[in-house]
C-alpha atoms as a PDB file:
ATOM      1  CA  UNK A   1       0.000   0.000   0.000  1.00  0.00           C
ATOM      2  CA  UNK A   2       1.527   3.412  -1.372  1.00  0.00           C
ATOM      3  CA  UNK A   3      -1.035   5.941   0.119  1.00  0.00           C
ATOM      4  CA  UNK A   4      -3.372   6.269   2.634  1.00  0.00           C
ATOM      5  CA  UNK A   5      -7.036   8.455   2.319  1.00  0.00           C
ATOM      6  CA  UNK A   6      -7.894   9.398   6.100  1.00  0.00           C
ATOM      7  CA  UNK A   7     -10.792  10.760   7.497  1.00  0.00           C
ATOM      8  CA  UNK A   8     -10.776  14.413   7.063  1.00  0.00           C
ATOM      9  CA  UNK A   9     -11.527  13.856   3.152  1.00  0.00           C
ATOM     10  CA  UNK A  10     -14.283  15.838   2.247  1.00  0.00           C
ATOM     11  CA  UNK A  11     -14.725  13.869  -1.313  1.00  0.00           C
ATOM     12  CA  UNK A  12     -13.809  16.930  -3.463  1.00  0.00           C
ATOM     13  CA  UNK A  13     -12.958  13.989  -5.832  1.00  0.00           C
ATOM     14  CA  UNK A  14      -9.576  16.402  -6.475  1.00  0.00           C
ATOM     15  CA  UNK A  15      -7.224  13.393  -6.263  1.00  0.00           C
ATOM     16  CA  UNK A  16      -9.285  10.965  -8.333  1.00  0.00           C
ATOM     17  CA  UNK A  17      -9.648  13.461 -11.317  1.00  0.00           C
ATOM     18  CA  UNK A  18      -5.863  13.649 -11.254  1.00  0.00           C
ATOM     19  CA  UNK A  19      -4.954   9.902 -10.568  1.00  0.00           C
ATOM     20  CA  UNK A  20      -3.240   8.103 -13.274  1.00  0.00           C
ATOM     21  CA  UNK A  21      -4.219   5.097 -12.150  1.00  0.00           C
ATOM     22  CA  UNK A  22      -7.693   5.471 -11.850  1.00  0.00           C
ATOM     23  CA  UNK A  23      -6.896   3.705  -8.193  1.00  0.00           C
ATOM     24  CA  UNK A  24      -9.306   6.386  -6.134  1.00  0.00           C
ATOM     25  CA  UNK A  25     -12.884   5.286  -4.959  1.00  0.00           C
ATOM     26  CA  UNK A  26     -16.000   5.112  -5.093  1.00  0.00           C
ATOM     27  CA  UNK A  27     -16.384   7.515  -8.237  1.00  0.00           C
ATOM     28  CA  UNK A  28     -19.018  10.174  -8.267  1.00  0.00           C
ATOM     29  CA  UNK A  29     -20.824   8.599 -10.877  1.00  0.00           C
ATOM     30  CA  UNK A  30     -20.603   5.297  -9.113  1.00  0.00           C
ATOM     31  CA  UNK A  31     -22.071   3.178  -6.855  1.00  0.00           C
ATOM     32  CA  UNK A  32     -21.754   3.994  -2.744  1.00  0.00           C
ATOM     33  CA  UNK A  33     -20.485   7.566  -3.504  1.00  0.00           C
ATOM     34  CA  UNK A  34     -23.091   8.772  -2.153  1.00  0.00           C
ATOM     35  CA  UNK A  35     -22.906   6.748   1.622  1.00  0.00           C
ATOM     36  CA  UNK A  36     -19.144   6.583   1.603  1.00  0.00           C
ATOM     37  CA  UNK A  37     -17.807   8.913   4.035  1.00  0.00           C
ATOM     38  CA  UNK A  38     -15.075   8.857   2.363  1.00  0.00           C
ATOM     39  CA  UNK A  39     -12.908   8.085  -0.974  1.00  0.00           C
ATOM     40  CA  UNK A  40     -10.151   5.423  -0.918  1.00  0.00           C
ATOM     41  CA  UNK A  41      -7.394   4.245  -3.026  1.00  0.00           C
ATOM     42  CA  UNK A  42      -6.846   0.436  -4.080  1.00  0.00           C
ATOM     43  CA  UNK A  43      -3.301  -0.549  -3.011  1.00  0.00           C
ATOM     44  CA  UNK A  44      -3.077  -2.734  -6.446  1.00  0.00           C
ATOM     45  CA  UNK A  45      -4.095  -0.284  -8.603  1.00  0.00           C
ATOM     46  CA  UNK A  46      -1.876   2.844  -6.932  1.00  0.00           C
ATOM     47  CA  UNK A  47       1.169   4.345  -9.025  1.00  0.00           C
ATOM     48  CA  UNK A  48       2.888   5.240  -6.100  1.00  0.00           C
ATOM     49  CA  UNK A  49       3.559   9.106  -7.864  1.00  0.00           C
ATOM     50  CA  UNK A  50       2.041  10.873  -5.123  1.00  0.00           C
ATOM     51  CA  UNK A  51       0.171  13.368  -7.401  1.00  0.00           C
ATOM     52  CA  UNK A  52      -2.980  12.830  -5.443  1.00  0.00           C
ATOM     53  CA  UNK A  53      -1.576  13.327  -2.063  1.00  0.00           C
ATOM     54  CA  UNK A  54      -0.003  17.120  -3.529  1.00  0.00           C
ATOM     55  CA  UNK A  55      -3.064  17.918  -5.066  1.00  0.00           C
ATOM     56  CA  UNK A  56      -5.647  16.925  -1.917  1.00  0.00           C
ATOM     57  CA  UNK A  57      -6.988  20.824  -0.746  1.00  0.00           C
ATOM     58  CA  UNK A  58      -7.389  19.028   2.810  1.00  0.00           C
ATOM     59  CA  UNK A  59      -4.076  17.169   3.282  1.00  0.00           C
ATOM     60  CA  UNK A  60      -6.407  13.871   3.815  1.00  0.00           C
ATOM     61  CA  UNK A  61      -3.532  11.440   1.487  1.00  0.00           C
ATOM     62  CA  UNK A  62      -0.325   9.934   3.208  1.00  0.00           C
ATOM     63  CA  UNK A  63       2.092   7.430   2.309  1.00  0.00           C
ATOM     64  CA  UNK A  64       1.592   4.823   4.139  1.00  0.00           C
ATOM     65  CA  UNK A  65       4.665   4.674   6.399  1.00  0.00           C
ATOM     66  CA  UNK A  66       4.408   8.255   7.298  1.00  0.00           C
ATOM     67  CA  UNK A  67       0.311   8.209   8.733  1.00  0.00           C
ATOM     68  CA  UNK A  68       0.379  10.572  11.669  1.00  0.00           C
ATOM     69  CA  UNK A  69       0.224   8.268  15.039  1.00  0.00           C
ATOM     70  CA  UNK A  70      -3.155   9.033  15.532  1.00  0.00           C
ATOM     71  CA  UNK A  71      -4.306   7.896  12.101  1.00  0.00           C
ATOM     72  CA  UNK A  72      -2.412   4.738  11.659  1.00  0.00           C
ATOM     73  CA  UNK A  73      -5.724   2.553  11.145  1.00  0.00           C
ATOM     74  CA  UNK A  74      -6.889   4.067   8.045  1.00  0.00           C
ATOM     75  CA  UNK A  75      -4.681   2.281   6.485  1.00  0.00           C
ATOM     76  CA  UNK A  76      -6.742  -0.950   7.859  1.00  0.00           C
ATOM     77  CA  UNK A  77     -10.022   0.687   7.172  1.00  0.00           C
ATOM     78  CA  UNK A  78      -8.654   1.825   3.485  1.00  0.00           C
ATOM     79  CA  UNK A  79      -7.317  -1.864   2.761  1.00  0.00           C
ATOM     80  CA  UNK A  80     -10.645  -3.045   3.829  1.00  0.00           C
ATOM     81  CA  UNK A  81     -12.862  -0.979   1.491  1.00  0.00           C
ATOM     82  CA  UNK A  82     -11.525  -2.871  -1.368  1.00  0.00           C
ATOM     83  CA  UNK A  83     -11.938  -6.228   0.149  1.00  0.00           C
ATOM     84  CA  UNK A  84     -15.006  -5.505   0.935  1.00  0.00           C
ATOM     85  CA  UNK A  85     -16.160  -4.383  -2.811  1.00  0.00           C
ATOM     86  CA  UNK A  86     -14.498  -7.743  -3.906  1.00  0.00           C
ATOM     87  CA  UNK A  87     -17.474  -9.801  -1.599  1.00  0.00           C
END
């Protein structure tokens, strides 16, 4: 896992519209955008370039192994989003 959405996105969608890898979700147009508190990004599907984490108005993307102590588990709740949408 490259980066890490926490929870003080406010799902400007910002980071997905500039993604390269089309990694960021749910999609406005898609299903669960609208109950999602939040958007993630798929560890297989991230790039690892970071442009989403410069371009987030909110500071809400990390890398993973620099998560403030206090948000560590997003990285659990991110990872689990995807398994999740897999069930």
């Amino acid at each position: 896992m490259a980066y890490v959405i926490v929870d003080t996105c406010v799902k400007d969608m910002l980071c997905a519209d500039i993604c390269p890898s089309d990694a960021i979700h749910p999609l406005k147009s898609g299903a669960g955008f609208e109950s999602s508190p939040q958007l993630y990004i798929n560890p297989d599907l991230c790039a690892d370039c970071g442009a989403c984490a410069s371009e987030c108005p909110t500071h809400s993307i990390f890398p993973h192994l620099g998560l403030p102590p206090d948000k560590k588990n997003f990285a659990k709740i991110n990872y689990a989003h995807f398994l999740d949408a897999e069930e």
